[in-house]
N, C-alpha and C. Protein backbone atom coordinates (compact mmCIF):
# COMPACT_ATOMS: atom_id res chain seq x y z
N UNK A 1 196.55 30.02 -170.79
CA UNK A 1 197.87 30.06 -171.40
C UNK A 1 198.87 30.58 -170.37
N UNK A 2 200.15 29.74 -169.81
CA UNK A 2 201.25 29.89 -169.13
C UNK A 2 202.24 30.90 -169.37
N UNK A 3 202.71 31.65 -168.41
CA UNK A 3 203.81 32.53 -168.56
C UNK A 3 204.92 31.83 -169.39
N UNK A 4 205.69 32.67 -170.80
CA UNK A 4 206.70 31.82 -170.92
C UNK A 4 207.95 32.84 -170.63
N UNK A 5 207.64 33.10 -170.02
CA UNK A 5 208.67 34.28 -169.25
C UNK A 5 210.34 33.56 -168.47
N UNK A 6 211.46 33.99 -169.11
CA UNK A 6 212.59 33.00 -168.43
C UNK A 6 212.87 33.49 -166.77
N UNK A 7 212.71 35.25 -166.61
CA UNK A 7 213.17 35.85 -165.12
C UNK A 7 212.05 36.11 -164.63
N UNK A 8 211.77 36.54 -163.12
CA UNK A 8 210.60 37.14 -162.23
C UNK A 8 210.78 38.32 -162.80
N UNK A 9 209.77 39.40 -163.05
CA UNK A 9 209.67 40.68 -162.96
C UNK A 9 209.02 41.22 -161.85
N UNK A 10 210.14 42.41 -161.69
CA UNK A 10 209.74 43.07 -160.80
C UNK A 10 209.25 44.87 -160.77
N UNK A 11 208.04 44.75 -160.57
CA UNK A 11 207.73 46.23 -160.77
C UNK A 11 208.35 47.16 -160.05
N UNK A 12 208.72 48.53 -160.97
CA UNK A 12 209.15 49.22 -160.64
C UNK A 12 208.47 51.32 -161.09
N UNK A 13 208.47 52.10 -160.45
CA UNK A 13 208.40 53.49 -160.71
C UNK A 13 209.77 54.02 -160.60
N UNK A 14 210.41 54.46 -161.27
CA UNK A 14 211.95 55.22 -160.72
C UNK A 14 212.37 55.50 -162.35
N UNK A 15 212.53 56.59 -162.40
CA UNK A 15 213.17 57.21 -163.62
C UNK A 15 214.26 56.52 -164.51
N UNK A 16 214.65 56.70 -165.47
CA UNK A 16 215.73 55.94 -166.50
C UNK A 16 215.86 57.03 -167.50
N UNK A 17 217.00 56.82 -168.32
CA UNK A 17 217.06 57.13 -169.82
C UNK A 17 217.50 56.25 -170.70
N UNK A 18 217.01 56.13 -171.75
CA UNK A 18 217.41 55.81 -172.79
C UNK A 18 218.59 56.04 -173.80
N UNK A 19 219.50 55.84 -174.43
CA UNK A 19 220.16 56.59 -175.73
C UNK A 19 220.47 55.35 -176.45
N UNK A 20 220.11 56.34 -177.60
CA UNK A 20 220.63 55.67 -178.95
C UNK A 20 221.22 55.66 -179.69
N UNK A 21 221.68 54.75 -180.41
CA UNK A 21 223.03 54.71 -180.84
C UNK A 21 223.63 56.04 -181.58
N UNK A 22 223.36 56.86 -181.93
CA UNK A 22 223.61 58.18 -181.90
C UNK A 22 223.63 59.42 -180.92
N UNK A 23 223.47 58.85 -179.55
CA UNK A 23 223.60 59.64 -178.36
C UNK A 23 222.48 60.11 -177.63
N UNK A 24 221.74 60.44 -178.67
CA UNK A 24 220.04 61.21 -178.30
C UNK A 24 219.94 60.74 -177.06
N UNK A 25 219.44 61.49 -176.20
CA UNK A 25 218.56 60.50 -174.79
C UNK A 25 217.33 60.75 -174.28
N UNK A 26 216.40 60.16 -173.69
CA UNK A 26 215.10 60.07 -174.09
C UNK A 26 214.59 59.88 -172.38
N UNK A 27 214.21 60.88 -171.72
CA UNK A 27 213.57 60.54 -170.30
C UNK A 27 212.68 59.53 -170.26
N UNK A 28 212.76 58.65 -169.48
CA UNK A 28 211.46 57.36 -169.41
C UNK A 28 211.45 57.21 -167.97
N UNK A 29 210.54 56.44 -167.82
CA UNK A 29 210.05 55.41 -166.15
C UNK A 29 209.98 53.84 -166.77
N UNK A 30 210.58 53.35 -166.04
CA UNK A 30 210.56 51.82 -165.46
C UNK A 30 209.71 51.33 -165.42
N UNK A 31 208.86 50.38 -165.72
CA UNK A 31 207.50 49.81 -165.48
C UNK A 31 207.62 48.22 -164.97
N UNK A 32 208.80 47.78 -165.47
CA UNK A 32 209.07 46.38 -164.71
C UNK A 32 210.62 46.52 -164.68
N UNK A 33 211.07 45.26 -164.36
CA UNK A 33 212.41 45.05 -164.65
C UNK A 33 213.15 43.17 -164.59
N UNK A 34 213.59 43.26 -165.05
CA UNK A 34 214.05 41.14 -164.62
C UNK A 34 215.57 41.46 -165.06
N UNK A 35 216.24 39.99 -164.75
CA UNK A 35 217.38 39.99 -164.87
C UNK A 35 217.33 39.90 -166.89
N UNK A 36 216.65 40.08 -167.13
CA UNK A 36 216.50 39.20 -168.79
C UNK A 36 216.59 40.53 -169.72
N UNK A 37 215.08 41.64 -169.03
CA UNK A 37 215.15 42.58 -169.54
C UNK A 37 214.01 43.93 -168.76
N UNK A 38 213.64 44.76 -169.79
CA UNK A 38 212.42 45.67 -168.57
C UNK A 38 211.71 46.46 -169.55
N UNK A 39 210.43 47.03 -169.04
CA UNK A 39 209.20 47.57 -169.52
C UNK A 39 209.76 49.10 -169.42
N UNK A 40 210.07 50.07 -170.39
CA UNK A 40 210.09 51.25 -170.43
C UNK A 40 208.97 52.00 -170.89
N UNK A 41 208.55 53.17 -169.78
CA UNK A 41 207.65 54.17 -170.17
C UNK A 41 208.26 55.64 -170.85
N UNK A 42 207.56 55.68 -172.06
CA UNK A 42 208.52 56.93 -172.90
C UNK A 42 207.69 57.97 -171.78
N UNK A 43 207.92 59.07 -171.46
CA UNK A 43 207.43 60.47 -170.85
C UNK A 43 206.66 60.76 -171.74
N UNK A 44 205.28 61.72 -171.67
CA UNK A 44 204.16 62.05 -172.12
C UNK A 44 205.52 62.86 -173.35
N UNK A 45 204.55 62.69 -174.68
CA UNK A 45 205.49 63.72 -175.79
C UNK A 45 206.73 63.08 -176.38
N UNK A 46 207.11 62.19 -175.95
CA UNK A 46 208.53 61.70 -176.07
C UNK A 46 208.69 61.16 -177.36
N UNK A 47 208.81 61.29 -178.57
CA UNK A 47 208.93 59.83 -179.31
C UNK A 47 209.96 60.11 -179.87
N UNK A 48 210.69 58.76 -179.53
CA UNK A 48 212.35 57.87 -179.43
C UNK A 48 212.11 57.98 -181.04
N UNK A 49 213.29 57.74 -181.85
CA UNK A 49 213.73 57.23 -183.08
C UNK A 49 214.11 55.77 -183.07
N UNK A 50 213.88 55.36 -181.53
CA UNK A 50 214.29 53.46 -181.61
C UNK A 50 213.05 53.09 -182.52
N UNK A 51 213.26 52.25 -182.86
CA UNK A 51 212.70 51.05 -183.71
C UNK A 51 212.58 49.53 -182.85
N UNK A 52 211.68 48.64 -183.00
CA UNK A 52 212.28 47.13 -182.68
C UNK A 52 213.36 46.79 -183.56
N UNK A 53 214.10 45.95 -183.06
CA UNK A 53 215.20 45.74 -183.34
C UNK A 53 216.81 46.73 -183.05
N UNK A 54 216.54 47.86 -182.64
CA UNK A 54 217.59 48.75 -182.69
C UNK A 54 218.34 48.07 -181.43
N UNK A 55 219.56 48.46 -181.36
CA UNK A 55 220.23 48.50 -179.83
C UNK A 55 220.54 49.94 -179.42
N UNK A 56 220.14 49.88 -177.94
CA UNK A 56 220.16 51.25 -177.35
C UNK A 56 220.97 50.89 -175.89
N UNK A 57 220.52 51.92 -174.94
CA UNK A 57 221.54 51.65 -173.99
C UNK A 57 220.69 52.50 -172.78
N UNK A 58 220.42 51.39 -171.84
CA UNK A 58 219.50 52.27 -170.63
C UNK A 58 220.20 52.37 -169.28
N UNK A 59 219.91 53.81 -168.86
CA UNK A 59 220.83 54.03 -167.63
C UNK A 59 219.50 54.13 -166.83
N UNK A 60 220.34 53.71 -165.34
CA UNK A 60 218.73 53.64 -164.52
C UNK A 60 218.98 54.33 -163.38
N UNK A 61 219.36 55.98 -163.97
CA UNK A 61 219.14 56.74 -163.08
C UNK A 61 218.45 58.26 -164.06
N UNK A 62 217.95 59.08 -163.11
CA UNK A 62 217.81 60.33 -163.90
C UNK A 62 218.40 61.43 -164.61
N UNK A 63 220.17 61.13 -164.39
CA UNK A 63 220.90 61.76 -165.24
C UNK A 63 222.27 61.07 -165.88
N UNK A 64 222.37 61.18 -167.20
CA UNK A 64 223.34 60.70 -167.65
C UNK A 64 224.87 60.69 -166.96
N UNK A 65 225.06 61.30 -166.35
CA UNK A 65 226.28 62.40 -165.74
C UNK A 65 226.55 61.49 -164.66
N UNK A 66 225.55 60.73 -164.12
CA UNK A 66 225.74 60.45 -162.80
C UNK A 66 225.34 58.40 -162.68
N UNK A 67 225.60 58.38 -164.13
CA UNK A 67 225.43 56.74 -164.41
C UNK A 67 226.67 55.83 -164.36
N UNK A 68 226.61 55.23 -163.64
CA UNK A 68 228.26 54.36 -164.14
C UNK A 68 228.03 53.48 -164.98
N UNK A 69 226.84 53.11 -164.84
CA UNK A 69 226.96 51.05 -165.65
C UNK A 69 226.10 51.90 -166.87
N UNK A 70 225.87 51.52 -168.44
CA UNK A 70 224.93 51.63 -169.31
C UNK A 70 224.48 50.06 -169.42
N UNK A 71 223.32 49.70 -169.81
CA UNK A 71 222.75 48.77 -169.91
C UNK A 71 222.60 48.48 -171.30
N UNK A 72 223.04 47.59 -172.02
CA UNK A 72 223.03 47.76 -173.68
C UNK A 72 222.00 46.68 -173.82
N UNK A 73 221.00 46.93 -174.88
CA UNK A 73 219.83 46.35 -174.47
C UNK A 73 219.13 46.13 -176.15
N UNK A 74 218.22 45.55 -176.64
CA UNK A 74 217.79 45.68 -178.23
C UNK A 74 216.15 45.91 -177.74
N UNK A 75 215.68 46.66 -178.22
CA UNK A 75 214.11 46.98 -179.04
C UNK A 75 213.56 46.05 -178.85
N UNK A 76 212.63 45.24 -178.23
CA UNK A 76 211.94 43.48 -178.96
C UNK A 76 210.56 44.50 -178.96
N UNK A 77 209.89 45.34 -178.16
CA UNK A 77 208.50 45.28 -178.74
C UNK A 77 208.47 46.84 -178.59
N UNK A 78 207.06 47.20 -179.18
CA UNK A 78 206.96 48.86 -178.76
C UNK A 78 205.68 49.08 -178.97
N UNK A 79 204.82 50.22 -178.00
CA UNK A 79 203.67 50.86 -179.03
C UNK A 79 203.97 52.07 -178.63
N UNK A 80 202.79 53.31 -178.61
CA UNK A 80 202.93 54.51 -178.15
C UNK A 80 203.58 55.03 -177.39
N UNK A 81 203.45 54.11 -176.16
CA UNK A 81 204.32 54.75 -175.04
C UNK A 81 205.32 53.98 -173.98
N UNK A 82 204.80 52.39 -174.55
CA UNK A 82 205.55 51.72 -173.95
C UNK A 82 206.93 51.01 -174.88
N UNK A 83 207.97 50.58 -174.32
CA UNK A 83 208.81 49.90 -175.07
C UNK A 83 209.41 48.77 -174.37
N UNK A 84 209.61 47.40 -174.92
CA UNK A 84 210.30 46.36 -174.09
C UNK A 84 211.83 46.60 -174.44
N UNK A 85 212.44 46.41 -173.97
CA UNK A 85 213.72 45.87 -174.24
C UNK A 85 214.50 44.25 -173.50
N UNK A 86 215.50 44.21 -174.18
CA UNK A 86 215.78 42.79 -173.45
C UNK A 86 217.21 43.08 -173.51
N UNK A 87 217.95 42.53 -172.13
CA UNK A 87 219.56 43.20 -171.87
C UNK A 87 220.39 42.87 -172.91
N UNK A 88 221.37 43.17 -173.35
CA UNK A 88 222.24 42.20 -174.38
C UNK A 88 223.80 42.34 -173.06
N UNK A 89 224.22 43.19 -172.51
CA UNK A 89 225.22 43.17 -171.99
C UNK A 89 225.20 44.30 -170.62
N UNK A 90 226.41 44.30 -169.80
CA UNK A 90 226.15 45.54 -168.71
C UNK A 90 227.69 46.16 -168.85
N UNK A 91 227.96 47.59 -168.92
CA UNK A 91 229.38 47.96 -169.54
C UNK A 91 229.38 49.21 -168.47
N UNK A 92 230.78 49.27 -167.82
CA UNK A 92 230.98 50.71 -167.32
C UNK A 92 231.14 51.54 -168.52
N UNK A 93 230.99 52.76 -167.92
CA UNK A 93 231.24 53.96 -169.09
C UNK A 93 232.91 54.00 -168.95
């Protein structure tokens, strides 16, 4: 069975956060990334209040403070520790 994948992914280790639509923010690691969307690792302990389906917003650095672009992005899959998301838009703060 064939990739039906639309972008290349590209693996990645390098810190991110998460927030959700209520602000919360959630330390993670990167596990892939494409122009489409990317593989988030929640941090050991972490568990998000995202849901599939939610829209959240991933910055892809290690502190909020120091992000320019947020990445607005929706939920498509999740288990324990991993979460997909897929981009919906790219917005300065």
């Amino acid at each position: 069975m064939g990739s039906n994948r639309q972008y290349i992914r590209i693996k990645c280790d390098s810190q991110c956060i998460l927030m959700d639509i209520d602000g919360s923010t959630y330390d993670a690691m990167l596990g892939d990334i494409s122009l489409g969307g990317a593989l988030v690792i929640m941090s050991d302990g972490v568990h998000s209040r995202l849901q599939v389906g939610d829209v959240c917003d991933l910055m892809l650095c290690n502190n909020p403070d120091s992000c320019p672009v947020k990445h607005s992005c929706r939920v498509i899959r999740m288990d324990s520790t991993n979460m997909g998301v897929r981009f919906l838009t790219n917005r300065a703060q």
